[in-house]
ModelCIF file with pLDDT and N, C-alpha, C, O atoms, coordinates in Angstrom:
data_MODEL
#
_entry.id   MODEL 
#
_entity.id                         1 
_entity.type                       polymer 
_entity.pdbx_number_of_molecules   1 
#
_entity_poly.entity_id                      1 
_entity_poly.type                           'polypeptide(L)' 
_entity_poly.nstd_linkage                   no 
_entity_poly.nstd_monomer                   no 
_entity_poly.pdbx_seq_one_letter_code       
;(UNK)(UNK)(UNK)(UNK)(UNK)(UNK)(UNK)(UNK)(UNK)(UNK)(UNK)(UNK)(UNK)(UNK)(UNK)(UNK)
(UNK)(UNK)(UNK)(UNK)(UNK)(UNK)(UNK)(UNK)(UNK)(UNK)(UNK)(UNK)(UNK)(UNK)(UNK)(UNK)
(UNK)(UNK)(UNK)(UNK)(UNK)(UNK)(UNK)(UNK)(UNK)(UNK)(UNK)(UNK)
;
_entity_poly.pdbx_seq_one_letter_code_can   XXXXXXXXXXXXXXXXXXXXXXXXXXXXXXXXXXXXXXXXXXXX 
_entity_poly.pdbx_strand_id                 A 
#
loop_
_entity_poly_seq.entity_id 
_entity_poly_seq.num 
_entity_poly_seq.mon_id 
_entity_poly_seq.hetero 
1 1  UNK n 
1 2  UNK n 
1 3  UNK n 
1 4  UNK n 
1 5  UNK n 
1 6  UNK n 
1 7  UNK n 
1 8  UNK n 
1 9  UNK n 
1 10 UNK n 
1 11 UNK n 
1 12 UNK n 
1 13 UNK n 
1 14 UNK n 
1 15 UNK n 
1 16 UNK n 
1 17 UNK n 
1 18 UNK n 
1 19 UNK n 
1 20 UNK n 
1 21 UNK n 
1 22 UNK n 
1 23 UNK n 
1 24 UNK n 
1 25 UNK n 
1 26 UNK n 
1 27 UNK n 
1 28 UNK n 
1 29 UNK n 
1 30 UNK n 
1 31 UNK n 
1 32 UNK n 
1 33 UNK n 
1 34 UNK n 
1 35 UNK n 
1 36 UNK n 
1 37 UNK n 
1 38 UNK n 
1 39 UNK n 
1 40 UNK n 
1 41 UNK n 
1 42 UNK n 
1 43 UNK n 
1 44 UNK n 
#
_struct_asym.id          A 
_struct_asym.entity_id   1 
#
loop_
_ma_qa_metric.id 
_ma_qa_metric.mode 
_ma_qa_metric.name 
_ma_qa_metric.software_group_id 
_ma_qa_metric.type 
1 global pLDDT . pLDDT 
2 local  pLDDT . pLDDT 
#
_ma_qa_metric_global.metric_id      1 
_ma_qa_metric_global.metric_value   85.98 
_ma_qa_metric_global.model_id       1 
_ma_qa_metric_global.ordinal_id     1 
#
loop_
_ma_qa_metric_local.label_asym_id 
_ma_qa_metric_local.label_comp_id 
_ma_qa_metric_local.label_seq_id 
_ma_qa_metric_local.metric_id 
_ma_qa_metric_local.metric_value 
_ma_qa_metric_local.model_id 
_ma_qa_metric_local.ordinal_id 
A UNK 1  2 97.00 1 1  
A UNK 2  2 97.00 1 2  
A UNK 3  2 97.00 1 3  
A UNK 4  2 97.00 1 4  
A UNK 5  2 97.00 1 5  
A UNK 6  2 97.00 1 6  
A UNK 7  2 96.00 1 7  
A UNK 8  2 95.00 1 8  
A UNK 9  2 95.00 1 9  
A UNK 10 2 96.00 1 10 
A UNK 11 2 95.00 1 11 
A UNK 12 2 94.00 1 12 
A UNK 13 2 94.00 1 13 
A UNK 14 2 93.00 1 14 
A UNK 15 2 90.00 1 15 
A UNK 16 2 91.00 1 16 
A UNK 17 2 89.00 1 17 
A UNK 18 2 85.00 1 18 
A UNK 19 2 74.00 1 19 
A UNK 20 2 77.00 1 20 
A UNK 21 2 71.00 1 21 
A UNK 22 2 74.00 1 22 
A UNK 23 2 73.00 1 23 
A UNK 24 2 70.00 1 24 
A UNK 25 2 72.00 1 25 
A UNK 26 2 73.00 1 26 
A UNK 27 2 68.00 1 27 
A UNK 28 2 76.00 1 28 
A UNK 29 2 79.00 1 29 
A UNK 30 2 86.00 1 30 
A UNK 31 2 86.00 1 31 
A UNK 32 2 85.00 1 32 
A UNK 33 2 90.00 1 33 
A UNK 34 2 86.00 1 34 
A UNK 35 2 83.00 1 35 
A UNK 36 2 85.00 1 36 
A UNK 37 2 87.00 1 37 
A UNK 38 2 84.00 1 38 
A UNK 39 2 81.00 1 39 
A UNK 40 2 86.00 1 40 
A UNK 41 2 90.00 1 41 
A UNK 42 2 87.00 1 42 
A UNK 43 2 80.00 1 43 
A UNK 44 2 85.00 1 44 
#
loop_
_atom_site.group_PDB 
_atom_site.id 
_atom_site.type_symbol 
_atom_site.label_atom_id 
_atom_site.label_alt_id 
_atom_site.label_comp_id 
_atom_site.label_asym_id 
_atom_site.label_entity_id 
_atom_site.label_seq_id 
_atom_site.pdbx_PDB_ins_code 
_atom_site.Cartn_x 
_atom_site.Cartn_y 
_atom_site.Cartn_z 
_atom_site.occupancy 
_atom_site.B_iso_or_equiv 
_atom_site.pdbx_formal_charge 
_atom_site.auth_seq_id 
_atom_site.auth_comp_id 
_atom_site.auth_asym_id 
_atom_site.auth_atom_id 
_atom_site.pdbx_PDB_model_num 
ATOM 1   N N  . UNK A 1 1  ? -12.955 8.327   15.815  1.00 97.00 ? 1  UNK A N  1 
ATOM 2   C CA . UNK A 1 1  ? -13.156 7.025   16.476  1.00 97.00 ? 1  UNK A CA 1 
ATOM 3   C C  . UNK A 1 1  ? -14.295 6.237   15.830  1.00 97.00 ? 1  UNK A C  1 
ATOM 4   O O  . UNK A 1 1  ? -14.116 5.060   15.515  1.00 97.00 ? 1  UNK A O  1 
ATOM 5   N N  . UNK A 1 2  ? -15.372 6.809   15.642  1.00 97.00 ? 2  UNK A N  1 
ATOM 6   C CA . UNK A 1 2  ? -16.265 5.982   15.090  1.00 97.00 ? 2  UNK A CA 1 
ATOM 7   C C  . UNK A 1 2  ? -16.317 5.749   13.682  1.00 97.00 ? 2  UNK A C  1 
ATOM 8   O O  . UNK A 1 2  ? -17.199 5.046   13.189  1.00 97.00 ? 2  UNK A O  1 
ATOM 9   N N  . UNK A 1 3  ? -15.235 6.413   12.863  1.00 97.00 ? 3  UNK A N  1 
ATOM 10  C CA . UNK A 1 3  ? -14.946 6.118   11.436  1.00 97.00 ? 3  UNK A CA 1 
ATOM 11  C C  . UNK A 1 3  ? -14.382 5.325   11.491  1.00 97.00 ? 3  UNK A C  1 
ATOM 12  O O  . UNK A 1 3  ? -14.700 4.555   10.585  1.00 97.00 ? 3  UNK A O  1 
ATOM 13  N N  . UNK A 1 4  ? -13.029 4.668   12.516  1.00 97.00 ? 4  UNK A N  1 
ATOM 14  C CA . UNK A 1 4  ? -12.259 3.814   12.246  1.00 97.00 ? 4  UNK A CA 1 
ATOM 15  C C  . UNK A 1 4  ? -12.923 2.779   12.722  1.00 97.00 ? 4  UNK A C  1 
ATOM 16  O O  . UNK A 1 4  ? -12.157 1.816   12.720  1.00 97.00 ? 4  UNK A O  1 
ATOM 17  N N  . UNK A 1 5  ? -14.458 2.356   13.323  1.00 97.00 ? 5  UNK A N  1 
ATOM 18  C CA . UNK A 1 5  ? -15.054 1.147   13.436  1.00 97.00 ? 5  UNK A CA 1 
ATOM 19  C C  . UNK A 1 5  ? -15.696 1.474   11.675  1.00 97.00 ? 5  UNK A C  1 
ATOM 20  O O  . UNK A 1 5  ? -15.603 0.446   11.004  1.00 97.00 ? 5  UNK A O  1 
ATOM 21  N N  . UNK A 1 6  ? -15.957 1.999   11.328  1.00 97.00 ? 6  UNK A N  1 
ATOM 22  C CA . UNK A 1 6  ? -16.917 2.175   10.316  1.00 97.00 ? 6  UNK A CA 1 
ATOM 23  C C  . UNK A 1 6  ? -16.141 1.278   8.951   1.00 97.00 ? 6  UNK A C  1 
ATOM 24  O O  . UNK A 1 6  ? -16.632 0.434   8.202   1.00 97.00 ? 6  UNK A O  1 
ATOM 25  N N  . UNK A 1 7  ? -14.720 1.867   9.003   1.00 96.00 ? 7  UNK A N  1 
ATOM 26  C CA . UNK A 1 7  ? -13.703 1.187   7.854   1.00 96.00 ? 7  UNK A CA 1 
ATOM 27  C C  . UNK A 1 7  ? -13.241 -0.037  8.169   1.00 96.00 ? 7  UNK A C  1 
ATOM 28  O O  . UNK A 1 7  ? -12.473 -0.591  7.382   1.00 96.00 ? 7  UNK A O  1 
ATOM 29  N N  . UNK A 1 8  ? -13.605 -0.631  9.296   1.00 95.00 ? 8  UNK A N  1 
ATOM 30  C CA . UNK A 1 8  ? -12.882 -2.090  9.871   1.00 95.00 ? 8  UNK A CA 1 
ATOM 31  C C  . UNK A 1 8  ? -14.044 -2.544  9.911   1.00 95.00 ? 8  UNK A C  1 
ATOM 32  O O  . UNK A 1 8  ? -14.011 -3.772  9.989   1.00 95.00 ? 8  UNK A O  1 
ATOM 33  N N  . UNK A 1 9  ? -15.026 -2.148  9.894   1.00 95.00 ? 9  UNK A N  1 
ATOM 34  C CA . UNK A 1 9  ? -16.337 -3.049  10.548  1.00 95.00 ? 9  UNK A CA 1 
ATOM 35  C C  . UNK A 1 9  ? -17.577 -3.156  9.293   1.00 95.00 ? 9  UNK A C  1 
ATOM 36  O O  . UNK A 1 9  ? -18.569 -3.877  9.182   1.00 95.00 ? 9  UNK A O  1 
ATOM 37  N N  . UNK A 1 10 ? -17.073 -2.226  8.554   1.00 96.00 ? 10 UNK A N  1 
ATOM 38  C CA . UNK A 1 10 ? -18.585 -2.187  7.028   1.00 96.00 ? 10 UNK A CA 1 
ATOM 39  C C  . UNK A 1 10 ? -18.073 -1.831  6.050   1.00 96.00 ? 10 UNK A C  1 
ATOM 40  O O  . UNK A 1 10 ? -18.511 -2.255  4.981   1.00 96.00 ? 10 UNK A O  1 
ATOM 41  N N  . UNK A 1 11 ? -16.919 -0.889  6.077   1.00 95.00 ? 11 UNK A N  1 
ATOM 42  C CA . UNK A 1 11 ? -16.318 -0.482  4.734   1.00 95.00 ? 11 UNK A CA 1 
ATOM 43  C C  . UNK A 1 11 ? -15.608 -1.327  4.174   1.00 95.00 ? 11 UNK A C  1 
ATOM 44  O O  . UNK A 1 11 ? -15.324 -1.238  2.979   1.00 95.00 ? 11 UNK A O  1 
ATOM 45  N N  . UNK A 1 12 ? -15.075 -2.593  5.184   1.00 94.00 ? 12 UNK A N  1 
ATOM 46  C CA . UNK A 1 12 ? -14.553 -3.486  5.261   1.00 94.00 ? 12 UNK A CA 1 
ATOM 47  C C  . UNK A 1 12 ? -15.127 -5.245  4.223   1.00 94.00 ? 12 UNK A C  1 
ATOM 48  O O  . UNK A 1 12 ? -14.544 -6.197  3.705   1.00 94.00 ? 12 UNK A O  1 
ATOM 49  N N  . UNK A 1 13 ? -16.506 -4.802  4.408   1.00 94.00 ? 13 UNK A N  1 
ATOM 50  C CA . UNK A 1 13 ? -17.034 -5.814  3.719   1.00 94.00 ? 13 UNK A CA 1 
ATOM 51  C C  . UNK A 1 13 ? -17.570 -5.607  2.573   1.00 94.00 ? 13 UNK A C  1 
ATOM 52  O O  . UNK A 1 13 ? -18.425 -6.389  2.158   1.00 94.00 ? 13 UNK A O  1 
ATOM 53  N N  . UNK A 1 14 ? -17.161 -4.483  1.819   1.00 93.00 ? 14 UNK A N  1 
ATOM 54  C CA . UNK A 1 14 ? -17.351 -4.105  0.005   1.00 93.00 ? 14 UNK A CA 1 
ATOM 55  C C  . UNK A 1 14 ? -16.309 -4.648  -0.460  1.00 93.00 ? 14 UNK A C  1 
ATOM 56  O O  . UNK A 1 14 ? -15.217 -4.421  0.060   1.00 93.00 ? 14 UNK A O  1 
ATOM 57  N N  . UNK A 1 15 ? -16.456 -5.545  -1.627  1.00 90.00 ? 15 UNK A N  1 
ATOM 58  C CA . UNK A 1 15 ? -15.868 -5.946  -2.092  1.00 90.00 ? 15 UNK A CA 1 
ATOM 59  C C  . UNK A 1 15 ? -15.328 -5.280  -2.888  1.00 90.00 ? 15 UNK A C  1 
ATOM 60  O O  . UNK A 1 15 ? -16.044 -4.712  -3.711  1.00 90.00 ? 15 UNK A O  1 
ATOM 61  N N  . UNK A 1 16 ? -13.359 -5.030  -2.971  1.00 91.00 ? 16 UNK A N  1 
ATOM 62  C CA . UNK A 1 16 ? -12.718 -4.451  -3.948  1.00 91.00 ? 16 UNK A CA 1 
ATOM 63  C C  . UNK A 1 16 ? -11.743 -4.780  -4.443  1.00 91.00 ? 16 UNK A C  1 
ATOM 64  O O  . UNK A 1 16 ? -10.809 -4.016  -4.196  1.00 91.00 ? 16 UNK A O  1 
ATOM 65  N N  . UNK A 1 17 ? -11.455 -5.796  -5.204  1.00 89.00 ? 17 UNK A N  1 
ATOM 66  C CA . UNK A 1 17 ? -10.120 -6.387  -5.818  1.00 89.00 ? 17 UNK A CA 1 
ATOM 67  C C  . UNK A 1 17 ? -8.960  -5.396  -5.798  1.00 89.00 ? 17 UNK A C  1 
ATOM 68  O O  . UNK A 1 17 ? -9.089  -4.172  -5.765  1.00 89.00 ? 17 UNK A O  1 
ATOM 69  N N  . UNK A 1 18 ? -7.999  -5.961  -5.819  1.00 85.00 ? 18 UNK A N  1 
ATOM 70  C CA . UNK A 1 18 ? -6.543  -5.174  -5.333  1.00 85.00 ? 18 UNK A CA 1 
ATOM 71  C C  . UNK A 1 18 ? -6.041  -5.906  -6.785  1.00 85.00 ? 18 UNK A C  1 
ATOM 72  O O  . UNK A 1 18 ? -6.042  -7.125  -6.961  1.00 85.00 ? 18 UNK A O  1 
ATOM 73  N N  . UNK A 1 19 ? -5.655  -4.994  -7.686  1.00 74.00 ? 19 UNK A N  1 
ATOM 74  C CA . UNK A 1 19 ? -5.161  -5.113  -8.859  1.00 74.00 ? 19 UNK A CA 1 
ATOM 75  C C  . UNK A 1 19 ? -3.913  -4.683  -9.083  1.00 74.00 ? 19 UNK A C  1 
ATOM 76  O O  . UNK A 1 19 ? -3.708  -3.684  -9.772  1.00 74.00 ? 19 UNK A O  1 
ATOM 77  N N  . UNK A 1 20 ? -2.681  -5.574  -8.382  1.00 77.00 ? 20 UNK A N  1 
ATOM 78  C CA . UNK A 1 20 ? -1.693  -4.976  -8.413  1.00 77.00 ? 20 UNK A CA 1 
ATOM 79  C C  . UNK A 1 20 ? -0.505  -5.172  -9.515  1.00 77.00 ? 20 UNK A C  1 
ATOM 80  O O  . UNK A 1 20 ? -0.222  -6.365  -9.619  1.00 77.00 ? 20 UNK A O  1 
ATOM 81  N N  . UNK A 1 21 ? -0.010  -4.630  -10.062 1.00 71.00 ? 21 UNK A N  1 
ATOM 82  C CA . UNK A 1 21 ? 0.980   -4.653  -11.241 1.00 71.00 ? 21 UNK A CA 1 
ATOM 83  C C  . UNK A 1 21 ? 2.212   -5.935  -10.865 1.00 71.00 ? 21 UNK A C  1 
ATOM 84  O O  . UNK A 1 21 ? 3.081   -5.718  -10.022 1.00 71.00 ? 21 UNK A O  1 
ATOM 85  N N  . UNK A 1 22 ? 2.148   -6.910  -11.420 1.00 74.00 ? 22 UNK A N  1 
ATOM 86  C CA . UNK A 1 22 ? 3.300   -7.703  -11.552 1.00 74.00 ? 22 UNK A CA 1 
ATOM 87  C C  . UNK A 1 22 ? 4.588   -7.317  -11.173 1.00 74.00 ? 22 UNK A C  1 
ATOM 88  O O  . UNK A 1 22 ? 4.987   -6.441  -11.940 1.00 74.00 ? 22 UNK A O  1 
ATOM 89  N N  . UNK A 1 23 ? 5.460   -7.621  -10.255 1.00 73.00 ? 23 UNK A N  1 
ATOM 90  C CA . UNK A 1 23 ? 6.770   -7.325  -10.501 1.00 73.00 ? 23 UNK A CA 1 
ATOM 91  C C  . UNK A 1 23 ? 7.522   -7.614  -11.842 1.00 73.00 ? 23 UNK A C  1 
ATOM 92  O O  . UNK A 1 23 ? 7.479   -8.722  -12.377 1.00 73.00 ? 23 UNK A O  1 
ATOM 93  N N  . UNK A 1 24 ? 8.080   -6.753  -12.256 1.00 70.00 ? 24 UNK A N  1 
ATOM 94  C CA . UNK A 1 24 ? 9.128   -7.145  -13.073 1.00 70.00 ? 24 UNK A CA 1 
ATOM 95  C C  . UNK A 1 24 ? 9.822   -8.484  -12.727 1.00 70.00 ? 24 UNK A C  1 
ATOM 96  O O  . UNK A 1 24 ? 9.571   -9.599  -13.185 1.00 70.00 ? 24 UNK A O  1 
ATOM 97  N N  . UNK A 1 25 ? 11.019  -8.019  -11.553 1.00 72.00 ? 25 UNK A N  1 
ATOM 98  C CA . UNK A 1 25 ? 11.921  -9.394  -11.369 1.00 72.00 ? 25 UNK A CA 1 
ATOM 99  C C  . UNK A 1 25 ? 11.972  -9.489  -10.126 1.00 72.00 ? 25 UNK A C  1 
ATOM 100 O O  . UNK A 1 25 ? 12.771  -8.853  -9.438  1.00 72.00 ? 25 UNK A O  1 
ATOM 101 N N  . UNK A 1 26 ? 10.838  -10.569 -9.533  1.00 73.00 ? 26 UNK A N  1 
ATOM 102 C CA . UNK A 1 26 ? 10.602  -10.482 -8.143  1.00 73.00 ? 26 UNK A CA 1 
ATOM 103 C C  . UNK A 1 26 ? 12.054  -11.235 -7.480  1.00 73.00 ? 26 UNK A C  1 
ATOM 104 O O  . UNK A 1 26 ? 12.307  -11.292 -6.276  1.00 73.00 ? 26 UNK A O  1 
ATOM 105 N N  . UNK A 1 27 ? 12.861  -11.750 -8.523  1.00 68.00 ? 27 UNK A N  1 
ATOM 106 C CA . UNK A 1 27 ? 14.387  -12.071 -7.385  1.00 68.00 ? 27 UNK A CA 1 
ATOM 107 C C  . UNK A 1 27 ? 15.188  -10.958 -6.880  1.00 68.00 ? 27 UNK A C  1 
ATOM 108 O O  . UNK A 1 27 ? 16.000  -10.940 -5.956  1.00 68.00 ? 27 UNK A O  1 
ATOM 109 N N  . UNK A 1 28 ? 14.825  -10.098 -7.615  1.00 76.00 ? 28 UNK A N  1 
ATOM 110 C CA . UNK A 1 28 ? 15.748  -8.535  -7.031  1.00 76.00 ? 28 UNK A CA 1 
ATOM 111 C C  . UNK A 1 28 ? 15.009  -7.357  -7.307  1.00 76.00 ? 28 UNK A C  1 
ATOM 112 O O  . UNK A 1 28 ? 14.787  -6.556  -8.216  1.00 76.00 ? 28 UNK A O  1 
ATOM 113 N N  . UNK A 1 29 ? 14.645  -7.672  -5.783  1.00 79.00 ? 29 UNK A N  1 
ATOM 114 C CA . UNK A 1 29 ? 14.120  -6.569  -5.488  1.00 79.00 ? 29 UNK A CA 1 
ATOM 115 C C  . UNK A 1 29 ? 14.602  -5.320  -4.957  1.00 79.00 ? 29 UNK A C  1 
ATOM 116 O O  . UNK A 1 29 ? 15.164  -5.784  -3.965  1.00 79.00 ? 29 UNK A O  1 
ATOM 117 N N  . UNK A 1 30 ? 14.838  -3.832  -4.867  1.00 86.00 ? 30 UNK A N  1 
ATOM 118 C CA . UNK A 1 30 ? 15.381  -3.086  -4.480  1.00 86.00 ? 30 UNK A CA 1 
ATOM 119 C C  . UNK A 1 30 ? 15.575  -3.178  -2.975  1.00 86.00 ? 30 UNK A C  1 
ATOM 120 O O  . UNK A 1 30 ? 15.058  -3.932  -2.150  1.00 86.00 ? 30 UNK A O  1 
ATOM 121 N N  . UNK A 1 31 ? 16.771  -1.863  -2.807  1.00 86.00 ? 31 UNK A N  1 
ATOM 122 C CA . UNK A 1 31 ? 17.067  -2.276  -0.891  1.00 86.00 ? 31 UNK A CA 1 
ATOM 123 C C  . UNK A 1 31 ? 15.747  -1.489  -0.645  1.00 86.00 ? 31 UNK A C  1 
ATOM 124 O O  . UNK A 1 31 ? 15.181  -0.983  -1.614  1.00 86.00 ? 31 UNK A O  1 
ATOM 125 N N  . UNK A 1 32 ? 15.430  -1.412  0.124   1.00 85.00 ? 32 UNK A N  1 
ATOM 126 C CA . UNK A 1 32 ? 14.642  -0.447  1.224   1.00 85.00 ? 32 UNK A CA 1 
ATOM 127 C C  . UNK A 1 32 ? 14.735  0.886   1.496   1.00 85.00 ? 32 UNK A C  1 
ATOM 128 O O  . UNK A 1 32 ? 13.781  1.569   1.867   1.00 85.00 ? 32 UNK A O  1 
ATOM 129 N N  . UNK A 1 33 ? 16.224  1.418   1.272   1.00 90.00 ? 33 UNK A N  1 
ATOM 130 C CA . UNK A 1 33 ? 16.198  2.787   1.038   1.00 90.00 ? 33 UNK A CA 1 
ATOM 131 C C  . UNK A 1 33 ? 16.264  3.789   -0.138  1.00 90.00 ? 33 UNK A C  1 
ATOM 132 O O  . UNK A 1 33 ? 16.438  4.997   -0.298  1.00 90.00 ? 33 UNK A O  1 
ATOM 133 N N  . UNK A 1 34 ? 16.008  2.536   -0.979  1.00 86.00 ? 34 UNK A N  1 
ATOM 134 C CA . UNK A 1 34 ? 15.717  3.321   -1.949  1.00 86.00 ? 34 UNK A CA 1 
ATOM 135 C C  . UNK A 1 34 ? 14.437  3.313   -2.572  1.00 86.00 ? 34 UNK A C  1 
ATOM 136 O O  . UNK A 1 34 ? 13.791  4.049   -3.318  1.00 86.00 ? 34 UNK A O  1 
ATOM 137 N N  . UNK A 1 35 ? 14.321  2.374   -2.082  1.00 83.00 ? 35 UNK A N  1 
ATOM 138 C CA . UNK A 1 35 ? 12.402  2.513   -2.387  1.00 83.00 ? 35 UNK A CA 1 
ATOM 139 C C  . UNK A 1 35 ? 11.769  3.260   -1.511  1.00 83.00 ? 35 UNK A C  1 
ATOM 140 O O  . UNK A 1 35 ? 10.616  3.592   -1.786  1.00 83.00 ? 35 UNK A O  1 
ATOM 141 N N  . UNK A 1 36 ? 12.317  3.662   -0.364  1.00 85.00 ? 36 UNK A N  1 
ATOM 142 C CA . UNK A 1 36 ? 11.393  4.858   0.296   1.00 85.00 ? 36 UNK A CA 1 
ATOM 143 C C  . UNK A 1 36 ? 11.766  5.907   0.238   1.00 85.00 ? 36 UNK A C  1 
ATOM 144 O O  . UNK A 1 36 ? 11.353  6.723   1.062   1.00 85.00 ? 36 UNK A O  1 
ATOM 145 N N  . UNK A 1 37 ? 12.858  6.352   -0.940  1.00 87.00 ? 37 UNK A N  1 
ATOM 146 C CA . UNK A 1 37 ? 13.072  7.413   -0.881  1.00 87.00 ? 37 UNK A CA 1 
ATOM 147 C C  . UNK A 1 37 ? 12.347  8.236   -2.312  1.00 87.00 ? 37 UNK A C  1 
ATOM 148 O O  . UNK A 1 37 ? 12.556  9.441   -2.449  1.00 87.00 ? 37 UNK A O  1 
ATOM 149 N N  . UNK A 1 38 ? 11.709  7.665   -3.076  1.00 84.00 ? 38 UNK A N  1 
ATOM 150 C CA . UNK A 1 38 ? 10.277  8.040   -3.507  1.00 84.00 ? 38 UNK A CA 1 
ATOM 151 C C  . UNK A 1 38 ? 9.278   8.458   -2.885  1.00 84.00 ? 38 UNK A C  1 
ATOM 152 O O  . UNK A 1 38 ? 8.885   9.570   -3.238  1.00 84.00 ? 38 UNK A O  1 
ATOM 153 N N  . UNK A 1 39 ? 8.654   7.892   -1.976  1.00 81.00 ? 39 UNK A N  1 
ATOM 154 C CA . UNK A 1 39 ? 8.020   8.181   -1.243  1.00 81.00 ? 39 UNK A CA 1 
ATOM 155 C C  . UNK A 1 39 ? 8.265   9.657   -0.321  1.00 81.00 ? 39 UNK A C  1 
ATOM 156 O O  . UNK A 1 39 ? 7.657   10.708  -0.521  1.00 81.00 ? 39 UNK A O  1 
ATOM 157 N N  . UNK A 1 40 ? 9.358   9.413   0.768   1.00 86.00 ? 40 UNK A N  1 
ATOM 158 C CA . UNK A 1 40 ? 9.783   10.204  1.849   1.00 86.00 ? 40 UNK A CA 1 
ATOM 159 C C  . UNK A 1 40 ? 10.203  11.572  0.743   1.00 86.00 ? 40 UNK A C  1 
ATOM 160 O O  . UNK A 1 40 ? 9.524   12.599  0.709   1.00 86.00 ? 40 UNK A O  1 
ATOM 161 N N  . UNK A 1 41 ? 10.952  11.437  0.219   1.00 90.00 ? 41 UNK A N  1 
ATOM 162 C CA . UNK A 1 41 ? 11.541  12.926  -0.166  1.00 90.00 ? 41 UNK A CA 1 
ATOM 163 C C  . UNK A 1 41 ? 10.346  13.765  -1.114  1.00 90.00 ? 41 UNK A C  1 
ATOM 164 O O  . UNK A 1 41 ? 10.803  14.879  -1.372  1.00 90.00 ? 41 UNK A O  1 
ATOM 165 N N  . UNK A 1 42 ? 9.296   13.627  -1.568  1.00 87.00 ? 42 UNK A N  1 
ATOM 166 C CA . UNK A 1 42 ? 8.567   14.691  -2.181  1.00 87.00 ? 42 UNK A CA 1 
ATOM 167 C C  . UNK A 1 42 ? 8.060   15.277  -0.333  1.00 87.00 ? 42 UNK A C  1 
ATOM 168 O O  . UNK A 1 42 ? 8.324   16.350  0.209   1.00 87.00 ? 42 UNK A O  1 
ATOM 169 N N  . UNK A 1 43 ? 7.168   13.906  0.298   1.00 80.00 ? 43 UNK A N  1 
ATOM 170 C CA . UNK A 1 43 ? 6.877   14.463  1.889   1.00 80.00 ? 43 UNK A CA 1 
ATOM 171 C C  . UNK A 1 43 ? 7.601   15.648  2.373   1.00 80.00 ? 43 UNK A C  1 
ATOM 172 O O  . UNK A 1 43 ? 7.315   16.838  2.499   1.00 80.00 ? 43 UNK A O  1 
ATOM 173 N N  . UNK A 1 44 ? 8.454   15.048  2.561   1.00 85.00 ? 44 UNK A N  1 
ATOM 174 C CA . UNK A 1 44 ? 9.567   16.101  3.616   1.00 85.00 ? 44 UNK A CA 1 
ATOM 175 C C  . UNK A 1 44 ? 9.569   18.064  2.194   1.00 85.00 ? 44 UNK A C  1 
ATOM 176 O O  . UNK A 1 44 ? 10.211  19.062  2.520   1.00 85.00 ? 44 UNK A O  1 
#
């Protein structure tokens, strides 16, 4: 409980750019189940 004020409330105000990789071809984008199935199947 008091970490999650700690990350919303101070960890919150370090500045850290989000450097995210370009899409390739942001008009087509994959469905949804297949992009979480990277994710989900190593999990499970």
């Amino acid at each position: 409980i008091p970490c999650y004020f700690f990350a919303t409330q101070i960890a919150s105000k370090v500045e850290l750019p989000i450097a995210l990789e370009p899409i390739a071809n942001p008009d087509k984008t994959p469905a949804l189940w297949k992009s979480l199935l990277a994710l989900i199947i190593p999990l499970v």
